[in-house]
C-alpha atoms as a PDB file:
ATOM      1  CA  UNK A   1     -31.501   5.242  -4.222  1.00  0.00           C
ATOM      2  CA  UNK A   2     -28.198   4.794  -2.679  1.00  0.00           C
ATOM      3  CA  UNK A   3     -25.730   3.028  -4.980  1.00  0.00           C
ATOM      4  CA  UNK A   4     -26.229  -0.645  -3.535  1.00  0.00           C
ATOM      5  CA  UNK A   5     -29.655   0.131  -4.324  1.00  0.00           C
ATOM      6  CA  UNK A   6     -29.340   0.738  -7.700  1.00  0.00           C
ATOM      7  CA  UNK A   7     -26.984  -2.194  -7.929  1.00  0.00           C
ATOM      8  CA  UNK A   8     -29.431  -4.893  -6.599  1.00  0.00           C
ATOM      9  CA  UNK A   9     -31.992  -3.478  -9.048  1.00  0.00           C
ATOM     10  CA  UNK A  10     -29.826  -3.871 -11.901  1.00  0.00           C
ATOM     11  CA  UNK A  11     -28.608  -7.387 -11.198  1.00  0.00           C
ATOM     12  CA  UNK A  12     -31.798  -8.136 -10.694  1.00  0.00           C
ATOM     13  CA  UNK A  13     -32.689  -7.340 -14.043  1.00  0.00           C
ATOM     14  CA  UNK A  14     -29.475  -9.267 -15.352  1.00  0.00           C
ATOM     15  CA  UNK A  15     -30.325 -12.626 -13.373  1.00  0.00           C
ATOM     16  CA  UNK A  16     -33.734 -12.647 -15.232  1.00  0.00           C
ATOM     17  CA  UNK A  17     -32.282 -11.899 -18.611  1.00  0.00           C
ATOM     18  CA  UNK A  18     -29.215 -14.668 -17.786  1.00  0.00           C
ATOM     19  CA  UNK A  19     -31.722 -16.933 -16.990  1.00  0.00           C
ATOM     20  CA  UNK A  20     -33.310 -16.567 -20.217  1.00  0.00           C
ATOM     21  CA  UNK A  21     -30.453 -16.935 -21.911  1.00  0.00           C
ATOM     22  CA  UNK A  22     -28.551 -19.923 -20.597  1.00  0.00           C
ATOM     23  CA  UNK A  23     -31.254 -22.252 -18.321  1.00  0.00           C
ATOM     24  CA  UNK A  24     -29.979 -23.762 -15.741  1.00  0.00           C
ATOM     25  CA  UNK A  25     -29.637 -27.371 -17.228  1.00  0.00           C
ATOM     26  CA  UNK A  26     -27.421 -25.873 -19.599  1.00  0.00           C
ATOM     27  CA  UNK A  27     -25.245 -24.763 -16.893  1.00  0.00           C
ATOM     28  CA  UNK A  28     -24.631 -27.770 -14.898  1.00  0.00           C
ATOM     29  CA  UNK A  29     -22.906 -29.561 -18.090  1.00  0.00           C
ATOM     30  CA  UNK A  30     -20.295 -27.235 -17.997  1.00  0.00           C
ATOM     31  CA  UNK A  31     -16.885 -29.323 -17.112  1.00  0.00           C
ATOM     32  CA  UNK A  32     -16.557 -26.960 -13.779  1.00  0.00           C
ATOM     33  CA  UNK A  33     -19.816 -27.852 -12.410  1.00  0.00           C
ATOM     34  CA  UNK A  34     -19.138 -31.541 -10.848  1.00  0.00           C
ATOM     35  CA  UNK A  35     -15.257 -30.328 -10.264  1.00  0.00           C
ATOM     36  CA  UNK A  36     -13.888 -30.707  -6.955  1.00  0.00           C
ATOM     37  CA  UNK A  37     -14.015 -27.235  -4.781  1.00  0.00           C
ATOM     38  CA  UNK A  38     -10.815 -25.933  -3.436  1.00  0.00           C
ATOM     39  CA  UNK A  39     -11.326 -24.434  -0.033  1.00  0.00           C
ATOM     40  CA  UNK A  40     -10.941 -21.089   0.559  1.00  0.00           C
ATOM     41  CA  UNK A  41     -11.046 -21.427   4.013  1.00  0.00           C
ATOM     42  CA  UNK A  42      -7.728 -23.796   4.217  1.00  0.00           C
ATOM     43  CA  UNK A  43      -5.774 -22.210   1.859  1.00  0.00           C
ATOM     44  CA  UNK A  44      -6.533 -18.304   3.515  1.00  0.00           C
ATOM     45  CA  UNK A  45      -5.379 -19.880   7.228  1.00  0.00           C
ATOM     46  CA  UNK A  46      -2.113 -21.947   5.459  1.00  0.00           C
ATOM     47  CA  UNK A  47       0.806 -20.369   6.967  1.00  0.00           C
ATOM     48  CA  UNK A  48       2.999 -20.867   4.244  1.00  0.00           C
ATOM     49  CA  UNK A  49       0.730 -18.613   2.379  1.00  0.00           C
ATOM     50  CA  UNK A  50       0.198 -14.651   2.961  1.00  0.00           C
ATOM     51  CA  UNK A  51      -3.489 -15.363   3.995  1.00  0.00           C
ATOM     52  CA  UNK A  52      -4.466 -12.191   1.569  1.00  0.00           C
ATOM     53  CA  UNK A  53      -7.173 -12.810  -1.169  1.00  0.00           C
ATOM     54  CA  UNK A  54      -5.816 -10.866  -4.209  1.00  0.00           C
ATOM     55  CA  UNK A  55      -8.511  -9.048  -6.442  1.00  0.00           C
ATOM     56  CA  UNK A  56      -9.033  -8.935 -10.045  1.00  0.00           C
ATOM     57  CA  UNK A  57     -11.366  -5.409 -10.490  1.00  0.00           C
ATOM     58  CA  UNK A  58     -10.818  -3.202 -13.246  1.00  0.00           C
ATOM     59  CA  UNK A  59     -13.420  -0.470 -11.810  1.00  0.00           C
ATOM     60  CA  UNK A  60     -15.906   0.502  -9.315  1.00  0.00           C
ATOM     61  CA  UNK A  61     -18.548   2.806  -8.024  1.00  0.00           C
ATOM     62  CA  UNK A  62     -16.723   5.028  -6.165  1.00  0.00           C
ATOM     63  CA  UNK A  63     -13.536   4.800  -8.225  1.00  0.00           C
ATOM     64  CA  UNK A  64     -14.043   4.810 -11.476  1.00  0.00           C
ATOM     65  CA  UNK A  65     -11.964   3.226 -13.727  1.00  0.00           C
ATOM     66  CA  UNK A  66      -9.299   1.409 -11.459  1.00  0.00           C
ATOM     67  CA  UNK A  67      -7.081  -0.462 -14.702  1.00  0.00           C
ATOM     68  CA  UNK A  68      -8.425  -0.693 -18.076  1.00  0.00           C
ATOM     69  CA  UNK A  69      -5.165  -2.554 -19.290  1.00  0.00           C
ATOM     70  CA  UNK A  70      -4.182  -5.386 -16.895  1.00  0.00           C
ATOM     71  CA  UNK A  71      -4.793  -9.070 -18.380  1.00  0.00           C
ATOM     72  CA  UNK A  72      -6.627 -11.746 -16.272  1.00  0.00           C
ATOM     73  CA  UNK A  73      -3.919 -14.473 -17.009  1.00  0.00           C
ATOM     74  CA  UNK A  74      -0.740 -12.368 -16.305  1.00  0.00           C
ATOM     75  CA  UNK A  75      -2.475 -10.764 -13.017  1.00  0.00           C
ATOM     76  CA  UNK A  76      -3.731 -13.699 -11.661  1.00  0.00           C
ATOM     77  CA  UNK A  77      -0.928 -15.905 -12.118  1.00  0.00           C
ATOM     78  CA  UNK A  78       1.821 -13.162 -10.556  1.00  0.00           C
ATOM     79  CA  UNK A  79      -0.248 -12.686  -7.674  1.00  0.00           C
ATOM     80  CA  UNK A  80      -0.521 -16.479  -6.724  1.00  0.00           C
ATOM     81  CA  UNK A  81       3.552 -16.949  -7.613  1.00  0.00           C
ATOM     82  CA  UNK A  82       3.739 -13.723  -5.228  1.00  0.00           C
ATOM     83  CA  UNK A  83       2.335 -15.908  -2.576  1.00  0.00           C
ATOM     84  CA  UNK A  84      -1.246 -14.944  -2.125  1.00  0.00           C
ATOM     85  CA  UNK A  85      -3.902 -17.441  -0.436  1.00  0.00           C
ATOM     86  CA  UNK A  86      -6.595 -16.932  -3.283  1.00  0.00           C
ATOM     87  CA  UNK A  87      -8.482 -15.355  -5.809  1.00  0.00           C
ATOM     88  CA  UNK A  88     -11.174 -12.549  -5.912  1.00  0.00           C
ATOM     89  CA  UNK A  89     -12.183 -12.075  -9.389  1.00  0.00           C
ATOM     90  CA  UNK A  90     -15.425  -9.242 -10.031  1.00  0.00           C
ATOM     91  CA  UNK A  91     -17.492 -10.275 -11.920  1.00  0.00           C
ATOM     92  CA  UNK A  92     -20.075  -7.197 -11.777  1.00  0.00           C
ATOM     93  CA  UNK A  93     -20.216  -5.812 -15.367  1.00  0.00           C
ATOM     94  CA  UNK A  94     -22.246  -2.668 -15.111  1.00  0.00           C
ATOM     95  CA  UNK A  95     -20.604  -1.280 -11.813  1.00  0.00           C
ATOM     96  CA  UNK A  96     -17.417  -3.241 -12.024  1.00  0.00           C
ATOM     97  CA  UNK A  97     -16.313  -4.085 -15.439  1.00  0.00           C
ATOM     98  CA  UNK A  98     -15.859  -7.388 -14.750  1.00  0.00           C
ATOM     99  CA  UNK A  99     -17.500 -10.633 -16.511  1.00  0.00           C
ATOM    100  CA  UNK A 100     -17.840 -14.931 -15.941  1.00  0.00           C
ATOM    101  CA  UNK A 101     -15.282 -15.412 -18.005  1.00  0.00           C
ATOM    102  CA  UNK A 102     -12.579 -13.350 -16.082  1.00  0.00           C
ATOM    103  CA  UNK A 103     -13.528 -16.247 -13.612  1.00  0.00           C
ATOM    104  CA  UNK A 104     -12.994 -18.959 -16.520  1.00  0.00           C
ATOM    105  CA  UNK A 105      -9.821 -17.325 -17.192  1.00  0.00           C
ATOM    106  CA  UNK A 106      -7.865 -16.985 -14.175  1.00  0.00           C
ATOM    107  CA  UNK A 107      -9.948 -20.796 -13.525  1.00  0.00           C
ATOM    108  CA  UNK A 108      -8.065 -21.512 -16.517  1.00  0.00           C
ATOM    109  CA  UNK A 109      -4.414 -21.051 -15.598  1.00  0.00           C
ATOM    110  CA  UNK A 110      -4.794 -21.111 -11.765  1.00  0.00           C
ATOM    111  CA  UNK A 111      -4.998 -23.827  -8.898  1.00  0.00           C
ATOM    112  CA  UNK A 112      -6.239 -22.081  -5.900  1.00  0.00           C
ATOM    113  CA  UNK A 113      -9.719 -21.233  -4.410  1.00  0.00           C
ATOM    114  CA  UNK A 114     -11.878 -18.914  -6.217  1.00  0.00           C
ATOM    115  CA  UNK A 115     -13.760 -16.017  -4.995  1.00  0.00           C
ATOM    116  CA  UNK A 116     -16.706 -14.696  -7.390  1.00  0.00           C
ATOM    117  CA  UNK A 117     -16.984 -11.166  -6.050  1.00  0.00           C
ATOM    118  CA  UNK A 118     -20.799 -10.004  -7.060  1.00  0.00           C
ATOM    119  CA  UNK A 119     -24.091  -9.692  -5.874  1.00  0.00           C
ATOM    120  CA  UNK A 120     -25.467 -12.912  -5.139  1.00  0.00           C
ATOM    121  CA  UNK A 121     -29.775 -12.934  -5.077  1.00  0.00           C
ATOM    122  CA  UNK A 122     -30.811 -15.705  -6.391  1.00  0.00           C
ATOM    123  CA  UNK A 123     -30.024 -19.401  -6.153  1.00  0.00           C
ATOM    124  CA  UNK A 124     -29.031 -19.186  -9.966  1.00  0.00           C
ATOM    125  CA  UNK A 125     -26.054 -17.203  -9.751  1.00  0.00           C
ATOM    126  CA  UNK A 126     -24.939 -19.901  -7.540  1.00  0.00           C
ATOM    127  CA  UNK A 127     -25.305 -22.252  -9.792  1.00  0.00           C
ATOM    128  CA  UNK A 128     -23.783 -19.811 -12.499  1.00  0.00           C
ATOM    129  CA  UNK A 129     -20.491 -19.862  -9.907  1.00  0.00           C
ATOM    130  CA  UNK A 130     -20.605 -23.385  -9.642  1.00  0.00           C
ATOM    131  CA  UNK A 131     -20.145 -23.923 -13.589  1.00  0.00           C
ATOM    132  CA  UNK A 132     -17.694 -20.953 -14.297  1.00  0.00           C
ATOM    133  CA  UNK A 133     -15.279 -22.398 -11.848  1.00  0.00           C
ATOM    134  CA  UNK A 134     -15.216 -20.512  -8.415  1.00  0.00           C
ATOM    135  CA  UNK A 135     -15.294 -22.185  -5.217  1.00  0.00           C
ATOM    136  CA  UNK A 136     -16.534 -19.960  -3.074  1.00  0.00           C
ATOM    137  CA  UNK A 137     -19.226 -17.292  -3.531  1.00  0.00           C
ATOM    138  CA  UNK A 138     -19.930 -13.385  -1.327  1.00  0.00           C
ATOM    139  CA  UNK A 139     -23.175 -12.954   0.567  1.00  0.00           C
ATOM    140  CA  UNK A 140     -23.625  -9.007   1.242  1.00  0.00           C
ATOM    141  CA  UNK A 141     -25.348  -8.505   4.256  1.00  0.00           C
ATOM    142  CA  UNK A 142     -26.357  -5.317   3.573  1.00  0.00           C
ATOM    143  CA  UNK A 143     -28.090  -6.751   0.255  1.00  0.00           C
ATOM    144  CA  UNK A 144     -29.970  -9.246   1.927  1.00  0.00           C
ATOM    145  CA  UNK A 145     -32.065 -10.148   4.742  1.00  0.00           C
ATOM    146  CA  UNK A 146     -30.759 -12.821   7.221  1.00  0.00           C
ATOM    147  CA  UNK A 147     -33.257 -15.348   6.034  1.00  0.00           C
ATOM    148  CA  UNK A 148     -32.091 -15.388   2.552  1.00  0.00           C
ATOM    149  CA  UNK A 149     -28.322 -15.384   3.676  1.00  0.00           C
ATOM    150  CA  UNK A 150     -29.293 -18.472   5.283  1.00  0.00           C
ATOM    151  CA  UNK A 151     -31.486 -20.065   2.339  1.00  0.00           C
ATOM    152  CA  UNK A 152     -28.470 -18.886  -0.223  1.00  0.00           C
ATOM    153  CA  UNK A 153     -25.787 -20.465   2.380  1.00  0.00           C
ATOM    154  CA  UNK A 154     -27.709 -23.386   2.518  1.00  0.00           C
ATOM    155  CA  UNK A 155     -27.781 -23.988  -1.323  1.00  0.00           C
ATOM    156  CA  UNK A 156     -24.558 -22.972  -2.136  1.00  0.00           C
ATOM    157  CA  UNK A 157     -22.749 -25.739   0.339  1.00  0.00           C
ATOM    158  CA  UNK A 158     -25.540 -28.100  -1.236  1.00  0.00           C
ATOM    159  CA  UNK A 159     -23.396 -27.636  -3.749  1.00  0.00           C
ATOM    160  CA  UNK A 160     -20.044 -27.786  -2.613  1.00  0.00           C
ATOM    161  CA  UNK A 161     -19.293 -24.372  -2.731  1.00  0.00           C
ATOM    162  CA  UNK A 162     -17.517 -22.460   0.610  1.00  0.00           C
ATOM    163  CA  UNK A 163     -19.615 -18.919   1.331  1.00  0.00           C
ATOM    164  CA  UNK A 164     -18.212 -15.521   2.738  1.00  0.00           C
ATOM    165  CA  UNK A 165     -20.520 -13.751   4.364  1.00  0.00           C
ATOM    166  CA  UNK A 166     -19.379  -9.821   4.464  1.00  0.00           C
ATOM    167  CA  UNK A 167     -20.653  -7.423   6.860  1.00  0.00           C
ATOM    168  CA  UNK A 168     -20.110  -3.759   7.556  1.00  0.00           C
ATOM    169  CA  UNK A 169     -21.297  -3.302  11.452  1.00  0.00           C
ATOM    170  CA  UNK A 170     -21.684  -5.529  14.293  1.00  0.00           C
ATOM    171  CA  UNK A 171     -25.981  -5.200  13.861  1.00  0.00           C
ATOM    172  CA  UNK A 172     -25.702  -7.201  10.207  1.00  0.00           C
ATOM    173  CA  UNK A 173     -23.021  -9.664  11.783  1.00  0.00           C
ATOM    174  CA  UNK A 174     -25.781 -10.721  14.813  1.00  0.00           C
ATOM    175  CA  UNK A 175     -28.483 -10.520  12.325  1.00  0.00           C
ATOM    176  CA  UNK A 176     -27.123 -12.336   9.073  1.00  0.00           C
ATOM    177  CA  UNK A 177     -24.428 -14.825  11.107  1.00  0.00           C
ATOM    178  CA  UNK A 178     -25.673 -18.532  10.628  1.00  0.00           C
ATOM    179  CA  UNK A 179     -23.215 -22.005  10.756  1.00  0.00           C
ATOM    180  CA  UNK A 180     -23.770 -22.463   6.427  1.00  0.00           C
ATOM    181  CA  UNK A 181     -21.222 -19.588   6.345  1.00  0.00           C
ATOM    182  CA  UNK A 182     -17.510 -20.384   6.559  1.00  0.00           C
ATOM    183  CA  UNK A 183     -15.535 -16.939   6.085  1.00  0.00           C
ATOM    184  CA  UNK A 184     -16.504 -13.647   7.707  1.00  0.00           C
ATOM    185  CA  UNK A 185     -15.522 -10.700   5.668  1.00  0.00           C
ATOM    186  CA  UNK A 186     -15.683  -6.985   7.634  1.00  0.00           C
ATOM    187  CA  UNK A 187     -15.750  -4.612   4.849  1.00  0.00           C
ATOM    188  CA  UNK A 188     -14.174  -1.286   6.078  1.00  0.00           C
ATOM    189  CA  UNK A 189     -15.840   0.030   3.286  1.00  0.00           C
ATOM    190  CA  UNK A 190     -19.300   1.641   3.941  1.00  0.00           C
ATOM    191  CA  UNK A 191     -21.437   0.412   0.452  1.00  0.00           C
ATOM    192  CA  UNK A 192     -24.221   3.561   1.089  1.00  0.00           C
ATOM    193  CA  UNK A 193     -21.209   6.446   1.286  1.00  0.00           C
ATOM    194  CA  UNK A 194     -17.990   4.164   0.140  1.00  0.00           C
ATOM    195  CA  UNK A 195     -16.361   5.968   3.266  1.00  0.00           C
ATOM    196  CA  UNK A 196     -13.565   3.845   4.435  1.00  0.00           C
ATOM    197  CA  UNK A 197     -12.203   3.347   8.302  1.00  0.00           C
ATOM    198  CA  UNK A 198     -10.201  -0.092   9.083  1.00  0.00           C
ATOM    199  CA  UNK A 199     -11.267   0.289  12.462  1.00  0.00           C
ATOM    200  CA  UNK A 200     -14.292  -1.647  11.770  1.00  0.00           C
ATOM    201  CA  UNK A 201     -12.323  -4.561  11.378  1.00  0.00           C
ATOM    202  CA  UNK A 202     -10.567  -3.752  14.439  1.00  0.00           C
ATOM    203  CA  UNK A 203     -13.837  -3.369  16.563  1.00  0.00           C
ATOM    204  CA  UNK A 204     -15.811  -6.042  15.278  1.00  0.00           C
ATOM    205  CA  UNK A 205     -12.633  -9.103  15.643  1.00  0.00           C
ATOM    206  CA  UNK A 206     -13.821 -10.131  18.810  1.00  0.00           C
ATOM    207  CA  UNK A 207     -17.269 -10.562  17.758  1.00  0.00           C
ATOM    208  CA  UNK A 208     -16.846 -13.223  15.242  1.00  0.00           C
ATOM    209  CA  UNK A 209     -16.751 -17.118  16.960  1.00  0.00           C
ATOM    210  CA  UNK A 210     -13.073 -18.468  16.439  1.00  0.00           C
ATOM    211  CA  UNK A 211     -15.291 -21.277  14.524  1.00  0.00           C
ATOM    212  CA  UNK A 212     -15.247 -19.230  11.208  1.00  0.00           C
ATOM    213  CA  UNK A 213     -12.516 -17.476   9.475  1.00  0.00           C
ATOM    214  CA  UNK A 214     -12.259 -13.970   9.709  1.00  0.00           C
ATOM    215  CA  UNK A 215     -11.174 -11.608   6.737  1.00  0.00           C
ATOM    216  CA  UNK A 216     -10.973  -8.044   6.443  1.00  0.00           C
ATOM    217  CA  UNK A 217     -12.333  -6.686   3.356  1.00  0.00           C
ATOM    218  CA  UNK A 218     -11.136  -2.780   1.780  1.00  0.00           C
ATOM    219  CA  UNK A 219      -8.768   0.029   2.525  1.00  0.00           C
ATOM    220  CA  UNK A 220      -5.656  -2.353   3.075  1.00  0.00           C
ATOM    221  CA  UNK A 221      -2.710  -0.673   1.424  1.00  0.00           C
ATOM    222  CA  UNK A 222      -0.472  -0.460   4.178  1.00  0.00           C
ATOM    223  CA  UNK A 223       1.672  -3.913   5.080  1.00  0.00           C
ATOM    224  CA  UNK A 224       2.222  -2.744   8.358  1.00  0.00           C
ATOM    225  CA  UNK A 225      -2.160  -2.665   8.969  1.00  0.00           C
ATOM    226  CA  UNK A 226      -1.845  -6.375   7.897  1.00  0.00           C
ATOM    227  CA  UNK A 227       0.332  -7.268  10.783  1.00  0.00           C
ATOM    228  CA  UNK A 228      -2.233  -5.042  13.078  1.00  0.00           C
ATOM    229  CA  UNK A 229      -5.371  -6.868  11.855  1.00  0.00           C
ATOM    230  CA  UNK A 230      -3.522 -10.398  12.034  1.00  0.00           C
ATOM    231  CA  UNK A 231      -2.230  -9.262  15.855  1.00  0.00           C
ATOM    232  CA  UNK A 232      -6.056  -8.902  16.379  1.00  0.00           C
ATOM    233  CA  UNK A 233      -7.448 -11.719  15.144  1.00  0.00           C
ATOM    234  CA  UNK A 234      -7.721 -12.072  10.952  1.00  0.00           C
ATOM    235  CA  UNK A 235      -6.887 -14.794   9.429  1.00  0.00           C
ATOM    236  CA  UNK A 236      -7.055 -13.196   5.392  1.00  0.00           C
ATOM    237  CA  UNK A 237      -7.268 -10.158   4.311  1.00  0.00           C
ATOM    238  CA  UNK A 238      -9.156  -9.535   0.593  1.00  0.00           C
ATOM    239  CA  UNK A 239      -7.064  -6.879  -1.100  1.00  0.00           C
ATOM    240  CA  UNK A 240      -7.692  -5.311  -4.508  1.00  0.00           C
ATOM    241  CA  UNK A 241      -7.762  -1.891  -5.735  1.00  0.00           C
ATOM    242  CA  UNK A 242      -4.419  -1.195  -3.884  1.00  0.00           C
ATOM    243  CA  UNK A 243      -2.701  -3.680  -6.301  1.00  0.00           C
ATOM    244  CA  UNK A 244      -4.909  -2.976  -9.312  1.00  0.00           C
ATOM    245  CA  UNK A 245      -4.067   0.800  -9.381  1.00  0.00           C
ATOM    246  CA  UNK A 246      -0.559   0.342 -10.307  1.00  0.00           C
ATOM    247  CA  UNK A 247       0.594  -0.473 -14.062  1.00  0.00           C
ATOM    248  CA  UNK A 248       1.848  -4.224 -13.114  1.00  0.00           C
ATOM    249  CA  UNK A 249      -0.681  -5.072 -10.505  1.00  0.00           C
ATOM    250  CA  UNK A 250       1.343  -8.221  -9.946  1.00  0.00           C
ATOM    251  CA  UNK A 251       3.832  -6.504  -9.056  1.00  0.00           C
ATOM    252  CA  UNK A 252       3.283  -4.481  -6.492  1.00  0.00           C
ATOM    253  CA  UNK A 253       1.274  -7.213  -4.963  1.00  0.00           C
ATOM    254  CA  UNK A 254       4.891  -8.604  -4.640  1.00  0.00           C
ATOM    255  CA  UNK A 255       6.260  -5.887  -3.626  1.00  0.00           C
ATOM    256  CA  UNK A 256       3.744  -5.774  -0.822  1.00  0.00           C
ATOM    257  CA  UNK A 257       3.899  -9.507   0.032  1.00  0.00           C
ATOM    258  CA  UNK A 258       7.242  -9.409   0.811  1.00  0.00           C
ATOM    259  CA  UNK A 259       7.146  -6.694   2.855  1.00  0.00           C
ATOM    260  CA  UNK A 260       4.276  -7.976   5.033  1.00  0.00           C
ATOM    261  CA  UNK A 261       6.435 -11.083   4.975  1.00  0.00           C
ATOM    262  CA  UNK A 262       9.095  -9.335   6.833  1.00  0.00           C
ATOM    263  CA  UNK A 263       7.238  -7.330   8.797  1.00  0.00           C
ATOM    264  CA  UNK A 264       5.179  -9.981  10.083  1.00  0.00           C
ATOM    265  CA  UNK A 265       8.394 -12.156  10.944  1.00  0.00           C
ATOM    266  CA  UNK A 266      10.239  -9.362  12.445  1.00  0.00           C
ATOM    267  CA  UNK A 267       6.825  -8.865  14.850  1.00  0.00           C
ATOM    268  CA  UNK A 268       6.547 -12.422  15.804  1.00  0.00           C
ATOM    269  CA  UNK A 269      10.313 -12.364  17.156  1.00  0.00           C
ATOM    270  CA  UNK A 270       9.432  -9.471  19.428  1.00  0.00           C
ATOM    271  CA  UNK A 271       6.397 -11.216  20.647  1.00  0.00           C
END
């Protein structure tokens, strides 16, 4: 098994035990669930904003541990103040060391749209999202087969909820592209050898309809690439282990803002 394989057999595992634990009717009284939604998909193409969604993820797969030390509330709120678009919190505990209530949290002391970063399989974890405060929820294409991309899309906007839709080749986005997805994430990232080349984004731009709104997903630590990928065609970039490997992860996602800031500026006077 390759490690998205062993992944989707562990959350499957989880969502049955979750769903044991806290039904579903126990999850739509939560004060989040009939909450108005604050779109991703607005706030990632405002230009006042940077367009990048900043990540919460204190380890992965391929990594390791990432940041055992940095605090939902501080990191969260420092990376909106440092002008990101939105939110990506992990909530992945076995692979990522995340957990719903690092959602709550940064719900908690942040107005902004709301990325839960997991594995979505099954309709209850979109109810789960609904009622721990994110707005919009990840569909892995490589996780799932095009039919159930659409039969998840379909539920989660039943809901109110935005979907991204992430895909790592131009195969998955034919396959797995349907009009109940709003946000088009190309992971540079390969999830079967965690290889990464940001000329995936590059190749597959064209291929996405203007109609959605394109991100690109991993490998993003140099402002400069931003202003490349936005030349080409992104509208948001998700960004997260670049900022989370530092000591003060809101911080350097300042730091980084404000030189993609300038950079982009000084490249739209030249155009």
């Amino acid at each position: 098994m390759n490690i998205l394989e062993k992944i989707i057999a562990r959350k499957k595992e989880e969502v049955a035990d979750r769903k044991a634990l806290y039904p579903q009717k126990l999850l739509e009284k939560s004060l989040f669930f009939e909450g108005k939604v604050v779109s991703m998909q607005k706030y990632v193409r405002n230009p006042e904003k940077t367009g990048i969604i900043a990540e919460f993820k204190r380890k992965s797969p391929s990594k390791g541990l990432i940041n055992g030390s940095a605090g939902v509330e501080q990191t969260t709120i420092g990376y909106m103040q440092a002008g990101a678009s939105a939110l990506s919190i992990l909530t992945d505990k076995d692979f990522f060391g995340g957990s719903e209530a690092d959602l709550g949290l940064a719900r908690k002391f942040n107005f902004c749209p709301i990325l839960r970063k997991d594995f979505i399989i099954d309709e209850y974890q979109i109810i789960e999202s609904r009622s721990i405060g994110a707005d919009c929820i990840l569909l892995i294409a490589a996780a799932l087969s095009p039919q159930r991309i659409r039969e998840l899309a379909v539920f989660a906007k039943s809901l109110g909820l935005e979907v991204l839709l992430e895909v790592h080749d131009r195969e998955e986005l034919d396959q797995s592209l349907n009009e109940h997805v709003d946000l088009v994430g190309v992971n540079n990232r390969n999830l079967k050898t965690f290889e990464v080349d940001v000329q995936t984004s590059l190749d597959l731009v064209m291929a996405i309809p203007d109609t959605f709104t394109r991100i690109s997903e991993s490998g993003l630590s140099d402002p400069a690439t931003l202003v490349k990928l936005k030349q080409a065609g992104y509208d948001g970039f998700l960004i997260g282990e670049n900022f989370m490997k530092t000591i003060r992860p809101h911080q350097a996602a300042n730091n980084f803002m404000q030189q993609f800031r300038r950079l982009q500026a000084a490249a739209m006077e030249k155009a």
